[in-house]
PDB file of N, CA and C in Angstrom:
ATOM      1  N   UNK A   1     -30.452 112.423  98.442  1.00  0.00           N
ATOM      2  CA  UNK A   1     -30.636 112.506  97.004  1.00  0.00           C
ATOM      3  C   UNK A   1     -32.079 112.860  96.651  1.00  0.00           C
ATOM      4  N   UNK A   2     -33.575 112.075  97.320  1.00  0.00           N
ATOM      5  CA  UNK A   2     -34.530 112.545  97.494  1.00  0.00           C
ATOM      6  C   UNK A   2     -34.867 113.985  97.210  1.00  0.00           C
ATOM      7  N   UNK A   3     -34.225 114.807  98.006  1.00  0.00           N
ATOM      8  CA  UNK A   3     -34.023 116.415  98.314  1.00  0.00           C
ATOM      9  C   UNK A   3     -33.996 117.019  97.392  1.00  0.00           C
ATOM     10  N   UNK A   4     -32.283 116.317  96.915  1.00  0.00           N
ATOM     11  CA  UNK A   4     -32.155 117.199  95.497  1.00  0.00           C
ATOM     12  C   UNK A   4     -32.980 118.030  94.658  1.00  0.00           C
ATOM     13  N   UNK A   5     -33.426 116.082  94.399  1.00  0.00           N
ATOM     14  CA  UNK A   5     -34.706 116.030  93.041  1.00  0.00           C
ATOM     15  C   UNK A   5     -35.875 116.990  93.508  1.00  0.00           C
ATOM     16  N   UNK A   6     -36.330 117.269  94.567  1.00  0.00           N
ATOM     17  CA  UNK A   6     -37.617 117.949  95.091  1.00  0.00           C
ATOM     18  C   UNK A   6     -36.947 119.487  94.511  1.00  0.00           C
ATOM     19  N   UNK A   7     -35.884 119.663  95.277  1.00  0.00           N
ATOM     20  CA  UNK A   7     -35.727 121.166  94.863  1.00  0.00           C
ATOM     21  C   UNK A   7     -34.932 121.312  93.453  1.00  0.00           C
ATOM     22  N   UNK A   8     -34.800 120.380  92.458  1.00  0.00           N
ATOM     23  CA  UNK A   8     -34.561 120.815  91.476  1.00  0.00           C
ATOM     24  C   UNK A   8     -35.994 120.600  90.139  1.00  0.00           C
ATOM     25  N   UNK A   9     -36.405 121.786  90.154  1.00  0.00           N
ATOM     26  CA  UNK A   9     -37.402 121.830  88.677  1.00  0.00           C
ATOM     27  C   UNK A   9     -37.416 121.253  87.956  1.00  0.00           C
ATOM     28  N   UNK A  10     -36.399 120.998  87.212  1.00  0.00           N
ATOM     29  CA  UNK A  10     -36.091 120.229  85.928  1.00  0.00           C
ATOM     30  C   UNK A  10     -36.438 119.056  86.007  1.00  0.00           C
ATOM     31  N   UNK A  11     -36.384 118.020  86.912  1.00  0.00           N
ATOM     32  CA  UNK A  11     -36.102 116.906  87.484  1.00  0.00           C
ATOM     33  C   UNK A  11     -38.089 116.454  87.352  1.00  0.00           C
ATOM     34  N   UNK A  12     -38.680 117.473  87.483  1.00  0.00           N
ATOM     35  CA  UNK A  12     -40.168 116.708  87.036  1.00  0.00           C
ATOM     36  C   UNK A  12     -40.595 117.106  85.984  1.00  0.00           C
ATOM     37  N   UNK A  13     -41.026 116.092  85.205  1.00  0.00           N
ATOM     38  CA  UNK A  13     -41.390 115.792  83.929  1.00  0.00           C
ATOM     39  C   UNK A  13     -43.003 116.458  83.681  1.00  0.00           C
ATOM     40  N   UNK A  14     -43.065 117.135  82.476  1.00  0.00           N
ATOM     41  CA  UNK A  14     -44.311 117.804  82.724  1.00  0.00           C
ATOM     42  C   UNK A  14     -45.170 116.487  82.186  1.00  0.00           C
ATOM     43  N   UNK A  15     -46.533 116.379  82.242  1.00  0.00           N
ATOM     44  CA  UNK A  15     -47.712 115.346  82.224  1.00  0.00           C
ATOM     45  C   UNK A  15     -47.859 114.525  80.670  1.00  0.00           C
ATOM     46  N   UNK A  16     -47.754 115.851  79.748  1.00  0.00           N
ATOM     47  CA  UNK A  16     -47.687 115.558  78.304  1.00  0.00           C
ATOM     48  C   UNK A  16     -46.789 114.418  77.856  1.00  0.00           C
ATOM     49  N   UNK A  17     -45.085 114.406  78.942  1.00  0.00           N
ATOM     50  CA  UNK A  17     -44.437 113.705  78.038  1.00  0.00           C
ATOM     51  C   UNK A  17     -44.378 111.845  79.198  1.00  0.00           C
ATOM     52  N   UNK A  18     -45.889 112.199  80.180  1.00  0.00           N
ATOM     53  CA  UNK A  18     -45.838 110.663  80.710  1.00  0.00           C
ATOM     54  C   UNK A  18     -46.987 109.979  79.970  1.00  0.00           C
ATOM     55  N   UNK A  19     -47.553 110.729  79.161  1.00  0.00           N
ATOM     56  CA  UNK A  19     -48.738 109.511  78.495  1.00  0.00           C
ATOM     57  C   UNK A  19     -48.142 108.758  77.221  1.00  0.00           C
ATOM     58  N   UNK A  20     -48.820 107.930  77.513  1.00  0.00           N
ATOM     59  CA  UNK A  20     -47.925 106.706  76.454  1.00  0.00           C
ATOM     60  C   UNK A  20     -48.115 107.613  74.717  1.00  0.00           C
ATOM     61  N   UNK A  21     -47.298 106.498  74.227  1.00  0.00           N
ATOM     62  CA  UNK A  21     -47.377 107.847  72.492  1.00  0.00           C
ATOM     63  C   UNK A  21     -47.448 106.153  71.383  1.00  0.00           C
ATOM     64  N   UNK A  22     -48.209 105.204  72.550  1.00  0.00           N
ATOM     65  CA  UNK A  22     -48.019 104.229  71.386  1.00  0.00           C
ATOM     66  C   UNK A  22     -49.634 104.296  70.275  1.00  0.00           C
ATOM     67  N   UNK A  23     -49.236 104.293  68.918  1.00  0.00           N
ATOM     68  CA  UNK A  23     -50.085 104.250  68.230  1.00  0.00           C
ATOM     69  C   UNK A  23     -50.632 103.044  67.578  1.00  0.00           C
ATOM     70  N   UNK A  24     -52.075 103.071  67.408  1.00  0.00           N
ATOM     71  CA  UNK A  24     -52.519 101.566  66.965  1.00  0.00           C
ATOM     72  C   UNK A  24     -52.015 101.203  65.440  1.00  0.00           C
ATOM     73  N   UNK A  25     -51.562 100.164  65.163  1.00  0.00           N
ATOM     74  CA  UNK A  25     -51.284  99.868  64.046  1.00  0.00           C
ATOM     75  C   UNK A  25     -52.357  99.642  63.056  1.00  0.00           C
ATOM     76  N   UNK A  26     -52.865 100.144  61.923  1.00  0.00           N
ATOM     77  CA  UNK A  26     -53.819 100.107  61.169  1.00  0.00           C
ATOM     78  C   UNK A  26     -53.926  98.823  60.451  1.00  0.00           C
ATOM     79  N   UNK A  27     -52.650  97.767  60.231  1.00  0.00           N
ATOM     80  CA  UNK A  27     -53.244  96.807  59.255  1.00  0.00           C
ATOM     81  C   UNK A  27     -53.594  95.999  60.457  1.00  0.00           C
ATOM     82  N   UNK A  28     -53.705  96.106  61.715  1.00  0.00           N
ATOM     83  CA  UNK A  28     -54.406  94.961  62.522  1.00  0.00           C
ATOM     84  C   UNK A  28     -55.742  95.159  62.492  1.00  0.00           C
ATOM     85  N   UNK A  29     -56.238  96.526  62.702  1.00  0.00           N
ATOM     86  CA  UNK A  29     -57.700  96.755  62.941  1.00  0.00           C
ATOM     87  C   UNK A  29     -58.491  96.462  61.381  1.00  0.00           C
ATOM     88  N   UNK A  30     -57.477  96.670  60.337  1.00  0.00           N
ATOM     89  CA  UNK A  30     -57.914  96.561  58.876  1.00  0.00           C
ATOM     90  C   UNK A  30     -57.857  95.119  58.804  1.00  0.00           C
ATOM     91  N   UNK A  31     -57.808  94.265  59.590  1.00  0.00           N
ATOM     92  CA  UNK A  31     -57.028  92.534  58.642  1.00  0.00           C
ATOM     93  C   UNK A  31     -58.340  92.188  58.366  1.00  0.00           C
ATOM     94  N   UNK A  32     -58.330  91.561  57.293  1.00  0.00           N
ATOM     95  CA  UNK A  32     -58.988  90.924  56.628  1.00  0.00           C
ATOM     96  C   UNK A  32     -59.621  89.650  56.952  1.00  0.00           C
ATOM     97  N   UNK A  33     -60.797  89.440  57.096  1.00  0.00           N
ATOM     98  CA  UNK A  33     -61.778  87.860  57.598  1.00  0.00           C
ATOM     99  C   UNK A  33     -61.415  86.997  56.332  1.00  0.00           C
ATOM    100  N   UNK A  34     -61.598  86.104  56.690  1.00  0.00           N
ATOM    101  CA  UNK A  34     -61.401  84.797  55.949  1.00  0.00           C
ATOM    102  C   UNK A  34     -62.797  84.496  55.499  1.00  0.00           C
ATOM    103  N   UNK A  35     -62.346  83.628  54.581  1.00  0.00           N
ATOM    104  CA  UNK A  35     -64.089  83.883  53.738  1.00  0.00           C
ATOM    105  C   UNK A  35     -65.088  82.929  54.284  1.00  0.00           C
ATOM    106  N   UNK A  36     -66.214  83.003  54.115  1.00  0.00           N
ATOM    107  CA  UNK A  36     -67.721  82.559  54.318  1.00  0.00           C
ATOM    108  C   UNK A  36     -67.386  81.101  54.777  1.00  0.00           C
ATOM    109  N   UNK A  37     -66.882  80.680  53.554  1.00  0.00           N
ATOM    110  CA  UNK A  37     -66.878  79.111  53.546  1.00  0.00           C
ATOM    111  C   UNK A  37     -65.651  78.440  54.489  1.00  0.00           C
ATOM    112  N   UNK A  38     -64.349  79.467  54.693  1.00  0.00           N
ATOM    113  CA  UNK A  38     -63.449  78.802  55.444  1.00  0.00           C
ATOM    114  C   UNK A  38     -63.759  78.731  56.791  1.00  0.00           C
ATOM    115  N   UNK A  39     -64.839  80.127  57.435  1.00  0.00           N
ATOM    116  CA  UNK A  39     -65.188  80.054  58.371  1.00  0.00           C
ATOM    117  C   UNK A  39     -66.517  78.781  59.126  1.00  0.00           C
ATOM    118  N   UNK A  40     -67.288  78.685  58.009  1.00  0.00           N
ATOM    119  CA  UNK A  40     -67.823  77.709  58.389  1.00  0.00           C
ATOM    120  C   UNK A  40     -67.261  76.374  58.214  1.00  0.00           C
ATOM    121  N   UNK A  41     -66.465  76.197  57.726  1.00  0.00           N
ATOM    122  CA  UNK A  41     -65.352  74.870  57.678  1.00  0.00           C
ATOM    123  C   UNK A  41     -65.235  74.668  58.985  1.00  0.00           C
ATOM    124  N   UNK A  42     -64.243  75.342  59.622  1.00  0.00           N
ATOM    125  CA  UNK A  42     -63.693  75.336  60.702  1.00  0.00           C
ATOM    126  C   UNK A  42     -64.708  75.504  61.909  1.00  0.00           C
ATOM    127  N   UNK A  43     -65.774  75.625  62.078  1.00  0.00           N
ATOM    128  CA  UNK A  43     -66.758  74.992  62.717  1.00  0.00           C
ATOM    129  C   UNK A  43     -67.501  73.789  61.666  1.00  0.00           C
ATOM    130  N   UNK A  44     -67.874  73.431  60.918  1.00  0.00           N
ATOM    131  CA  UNK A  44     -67.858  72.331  60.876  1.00  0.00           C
ATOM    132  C   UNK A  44     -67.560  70.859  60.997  1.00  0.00           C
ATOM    133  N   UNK A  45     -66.239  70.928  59.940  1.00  0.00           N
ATOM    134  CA  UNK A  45     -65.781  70.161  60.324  1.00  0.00           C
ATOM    135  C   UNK A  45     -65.687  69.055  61.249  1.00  0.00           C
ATOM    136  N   UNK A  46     -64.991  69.736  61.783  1.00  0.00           N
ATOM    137  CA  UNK A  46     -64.212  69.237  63.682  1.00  0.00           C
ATOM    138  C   UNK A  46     -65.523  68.415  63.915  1.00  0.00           C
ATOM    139  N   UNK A  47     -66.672  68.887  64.272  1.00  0.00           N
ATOM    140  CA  UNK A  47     -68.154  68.975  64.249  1.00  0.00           C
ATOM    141  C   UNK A  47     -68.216  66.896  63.887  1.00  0.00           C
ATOM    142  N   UNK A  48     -68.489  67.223  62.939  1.00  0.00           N
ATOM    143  CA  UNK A  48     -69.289  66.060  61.637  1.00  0.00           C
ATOM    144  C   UNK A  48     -68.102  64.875  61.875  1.00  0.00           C
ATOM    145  N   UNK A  49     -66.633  64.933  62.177  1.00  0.00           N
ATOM    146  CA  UNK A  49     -65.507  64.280  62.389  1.00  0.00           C
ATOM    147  C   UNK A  49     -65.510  63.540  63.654  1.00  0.00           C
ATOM    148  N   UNK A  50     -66.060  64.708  64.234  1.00  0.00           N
ATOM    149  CA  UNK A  50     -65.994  63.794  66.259  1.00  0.00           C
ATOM    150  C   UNK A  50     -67.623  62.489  65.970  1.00  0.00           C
ATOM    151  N   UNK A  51     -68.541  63.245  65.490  1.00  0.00           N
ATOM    152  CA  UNK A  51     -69.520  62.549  65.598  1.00  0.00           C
ATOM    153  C   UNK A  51     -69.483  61.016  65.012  1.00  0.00           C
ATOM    154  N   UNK A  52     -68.837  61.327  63.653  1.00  0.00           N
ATOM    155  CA  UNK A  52     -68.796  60.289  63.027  1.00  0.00           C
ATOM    156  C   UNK A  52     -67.978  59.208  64.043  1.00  0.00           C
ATOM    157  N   UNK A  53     -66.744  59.256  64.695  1.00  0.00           N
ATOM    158  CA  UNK A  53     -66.233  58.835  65.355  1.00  0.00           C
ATOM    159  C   UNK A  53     -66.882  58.175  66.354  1.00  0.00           C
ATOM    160  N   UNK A  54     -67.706  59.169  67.261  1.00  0.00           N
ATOM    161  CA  UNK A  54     -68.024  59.074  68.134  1.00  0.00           C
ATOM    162  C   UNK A  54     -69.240  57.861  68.136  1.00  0.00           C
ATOM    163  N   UNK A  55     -70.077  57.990  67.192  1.00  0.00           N
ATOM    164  CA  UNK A  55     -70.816  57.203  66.315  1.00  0.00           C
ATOM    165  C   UNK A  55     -70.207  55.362  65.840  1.00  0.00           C
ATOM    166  N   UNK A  56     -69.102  55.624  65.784  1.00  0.00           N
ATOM    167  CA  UNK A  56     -68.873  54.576  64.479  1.00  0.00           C
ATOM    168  C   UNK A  56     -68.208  53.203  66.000  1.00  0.00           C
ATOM    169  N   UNK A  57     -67.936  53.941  67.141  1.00  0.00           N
ATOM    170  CA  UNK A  57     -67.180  53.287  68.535  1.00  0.00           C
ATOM    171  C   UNK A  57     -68.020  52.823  69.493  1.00  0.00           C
ATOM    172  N   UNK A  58     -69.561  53.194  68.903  1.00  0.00           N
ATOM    173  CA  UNK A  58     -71.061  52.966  70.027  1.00  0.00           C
ATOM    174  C   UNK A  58     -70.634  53.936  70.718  1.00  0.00           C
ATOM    175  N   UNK A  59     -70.341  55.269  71.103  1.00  0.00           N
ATOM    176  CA  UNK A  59     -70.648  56.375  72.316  1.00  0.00           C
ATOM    177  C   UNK A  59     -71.256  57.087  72.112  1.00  0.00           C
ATOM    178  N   UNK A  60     -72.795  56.872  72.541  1.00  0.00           N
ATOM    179  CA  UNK A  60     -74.137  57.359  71.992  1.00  0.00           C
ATOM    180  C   UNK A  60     -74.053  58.708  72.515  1.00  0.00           C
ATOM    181  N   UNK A  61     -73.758  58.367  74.083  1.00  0.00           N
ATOM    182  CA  UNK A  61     -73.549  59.408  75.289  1.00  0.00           C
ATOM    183  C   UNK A  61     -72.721  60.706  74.380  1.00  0.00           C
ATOM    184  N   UNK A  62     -71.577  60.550  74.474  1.00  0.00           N
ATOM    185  CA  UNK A  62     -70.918  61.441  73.772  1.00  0.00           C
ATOM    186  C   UNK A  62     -71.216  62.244  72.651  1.00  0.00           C
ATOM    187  N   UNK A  63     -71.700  61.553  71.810  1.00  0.00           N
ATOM    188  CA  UNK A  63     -72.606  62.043  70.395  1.00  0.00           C
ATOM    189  C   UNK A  63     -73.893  62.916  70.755  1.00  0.00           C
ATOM    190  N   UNK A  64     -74.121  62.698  71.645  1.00  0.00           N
ATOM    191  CA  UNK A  64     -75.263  63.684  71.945  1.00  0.00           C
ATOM    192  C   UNK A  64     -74.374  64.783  72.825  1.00  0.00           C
ATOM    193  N   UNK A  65     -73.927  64.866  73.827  1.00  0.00           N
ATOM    194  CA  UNK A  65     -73.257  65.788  74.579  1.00  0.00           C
ATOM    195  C   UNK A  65     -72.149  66.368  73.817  1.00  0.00           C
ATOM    196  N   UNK A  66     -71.718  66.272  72.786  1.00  0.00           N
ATOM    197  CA  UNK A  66     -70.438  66.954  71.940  1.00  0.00           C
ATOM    198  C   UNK A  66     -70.601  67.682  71.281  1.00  0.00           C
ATOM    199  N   UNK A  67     -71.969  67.990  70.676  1.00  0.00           N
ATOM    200  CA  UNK A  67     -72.201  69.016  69.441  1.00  0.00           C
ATOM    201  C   UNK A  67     -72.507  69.934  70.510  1.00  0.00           C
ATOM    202  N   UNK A  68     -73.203  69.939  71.425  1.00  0.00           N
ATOM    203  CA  UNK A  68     -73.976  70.710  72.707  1.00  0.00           C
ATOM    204  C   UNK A  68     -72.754  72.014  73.250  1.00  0.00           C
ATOM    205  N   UNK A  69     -71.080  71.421  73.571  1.00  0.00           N
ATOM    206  CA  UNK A  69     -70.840  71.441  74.439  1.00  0.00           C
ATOM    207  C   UNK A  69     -69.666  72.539  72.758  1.00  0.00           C
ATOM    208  N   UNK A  70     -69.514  71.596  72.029  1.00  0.00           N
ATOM    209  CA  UNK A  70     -69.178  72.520  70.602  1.00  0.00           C
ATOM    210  C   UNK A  70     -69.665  73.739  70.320  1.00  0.00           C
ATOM    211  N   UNK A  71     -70.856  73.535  70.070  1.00  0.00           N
ATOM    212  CA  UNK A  71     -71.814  74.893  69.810  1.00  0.00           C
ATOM    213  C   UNK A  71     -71.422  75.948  70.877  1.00  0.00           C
ATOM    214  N   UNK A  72     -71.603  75.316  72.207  1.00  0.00           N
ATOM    215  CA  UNK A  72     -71.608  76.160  73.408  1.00  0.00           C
ATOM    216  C   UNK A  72     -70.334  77.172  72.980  1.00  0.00           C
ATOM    217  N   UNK A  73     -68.903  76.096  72.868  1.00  0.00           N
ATOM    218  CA  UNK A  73     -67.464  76.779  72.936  1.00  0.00           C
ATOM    219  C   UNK A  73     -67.556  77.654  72.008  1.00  0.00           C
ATOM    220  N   UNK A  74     -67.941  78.272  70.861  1.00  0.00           N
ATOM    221  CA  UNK A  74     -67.640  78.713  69.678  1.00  0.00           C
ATOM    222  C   UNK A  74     -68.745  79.800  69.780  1.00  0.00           C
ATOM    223  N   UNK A  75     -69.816  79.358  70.753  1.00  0.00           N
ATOM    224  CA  UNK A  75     -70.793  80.983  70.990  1.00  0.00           C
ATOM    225  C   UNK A  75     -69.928  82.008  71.816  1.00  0.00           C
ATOM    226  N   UNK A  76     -69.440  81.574  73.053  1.00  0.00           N
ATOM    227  CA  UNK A  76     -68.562  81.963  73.691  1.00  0.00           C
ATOM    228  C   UNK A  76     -67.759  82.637  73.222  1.00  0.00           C
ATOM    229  N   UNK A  77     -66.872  82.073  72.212  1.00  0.00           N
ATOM    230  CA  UNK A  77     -65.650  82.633  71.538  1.00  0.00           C
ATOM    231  C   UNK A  77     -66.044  83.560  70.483  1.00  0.00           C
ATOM    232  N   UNK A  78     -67.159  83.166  70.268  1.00  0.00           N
ATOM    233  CA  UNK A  78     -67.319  84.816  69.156  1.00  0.00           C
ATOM    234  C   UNK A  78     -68.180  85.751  69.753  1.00  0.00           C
ATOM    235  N   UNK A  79     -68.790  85.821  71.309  1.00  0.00           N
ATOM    236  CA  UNK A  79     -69.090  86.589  72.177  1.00  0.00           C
ATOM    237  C   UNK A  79     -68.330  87.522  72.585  1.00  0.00           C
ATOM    238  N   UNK A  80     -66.635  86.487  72.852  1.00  0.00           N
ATOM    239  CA  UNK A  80     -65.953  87.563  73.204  1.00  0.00           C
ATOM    240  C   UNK A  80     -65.086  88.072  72.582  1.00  0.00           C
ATOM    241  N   UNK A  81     -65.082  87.647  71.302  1.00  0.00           N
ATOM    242  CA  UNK A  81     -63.737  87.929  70.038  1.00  0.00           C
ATOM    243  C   UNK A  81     -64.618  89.477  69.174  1.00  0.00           C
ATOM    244  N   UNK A  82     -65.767  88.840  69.187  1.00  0.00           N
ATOM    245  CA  UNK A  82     -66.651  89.892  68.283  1.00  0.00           C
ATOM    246  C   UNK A  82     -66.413  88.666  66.722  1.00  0.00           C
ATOM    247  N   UNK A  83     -66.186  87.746  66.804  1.00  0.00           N
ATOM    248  CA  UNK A  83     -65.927  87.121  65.455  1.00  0.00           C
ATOM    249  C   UNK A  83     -67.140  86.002  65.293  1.00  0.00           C
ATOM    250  N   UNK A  84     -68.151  86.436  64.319  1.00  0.00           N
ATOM    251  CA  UNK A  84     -69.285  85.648  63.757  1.00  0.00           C
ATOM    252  C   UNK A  84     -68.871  84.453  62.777  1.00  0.00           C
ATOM    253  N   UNK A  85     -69.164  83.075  63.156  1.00  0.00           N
ATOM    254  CA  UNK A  85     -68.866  82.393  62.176  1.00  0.00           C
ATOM    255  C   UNK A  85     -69.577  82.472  60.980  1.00  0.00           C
ATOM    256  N   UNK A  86     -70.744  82.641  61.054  1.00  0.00           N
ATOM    257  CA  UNK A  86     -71.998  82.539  60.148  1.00  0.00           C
ATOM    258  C   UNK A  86     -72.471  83.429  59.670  1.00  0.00           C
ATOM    259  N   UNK A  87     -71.304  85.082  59.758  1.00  0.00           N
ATOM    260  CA  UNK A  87     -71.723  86.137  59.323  1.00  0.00           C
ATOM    261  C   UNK A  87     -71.087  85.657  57.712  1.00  0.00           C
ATOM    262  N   UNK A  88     -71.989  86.228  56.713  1.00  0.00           N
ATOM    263  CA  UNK A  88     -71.311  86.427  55.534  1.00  0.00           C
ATOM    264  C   UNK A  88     -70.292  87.373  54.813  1.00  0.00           C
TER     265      UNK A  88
END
């Protein structure tokens, strides 16, 4: 069966119709950021919530190592997202 296909022409596909034909969808690259203040919420927050906690139970340790390790995660993530929390 191999054979066939070798000696029949038809049977290979010219190059044009093996590249993909998928197109990017425009309202993804268009979506819209969430505003100033929701973004800094959502790093806040979480933030000011653990501490207080962390604070209110005597875990001094923790309270110092949590904002550190916070900050760290969220540089990271908008390193590699391209997404600024603190852009306006």
């Amino acid at each position: 069966m191999a054979k066939n296909l070798q000696k029949d022409k038809s049977a290979n596909a010219p190059l044009e119709t093996l590249k993909p034909t998928v197109e990017p969808k425009p309202e993804l690259s268009q979506k819209k950021q969430p505003s100033y203040w929701i973004r800094l919420a959502v790093f806040l927050v979480p933030l000011i919530v653990s501490e207080i906690m962390f604070l209110a139970v005597g875990r001094i340790w923790n309270a110092v190592i949590f904002p550190i390790a916070w900050i760290g995660f969220f540089y990271f993530q908008m390193k590699r997202g391209g997404w600024n929390v603190f852009k306006p």
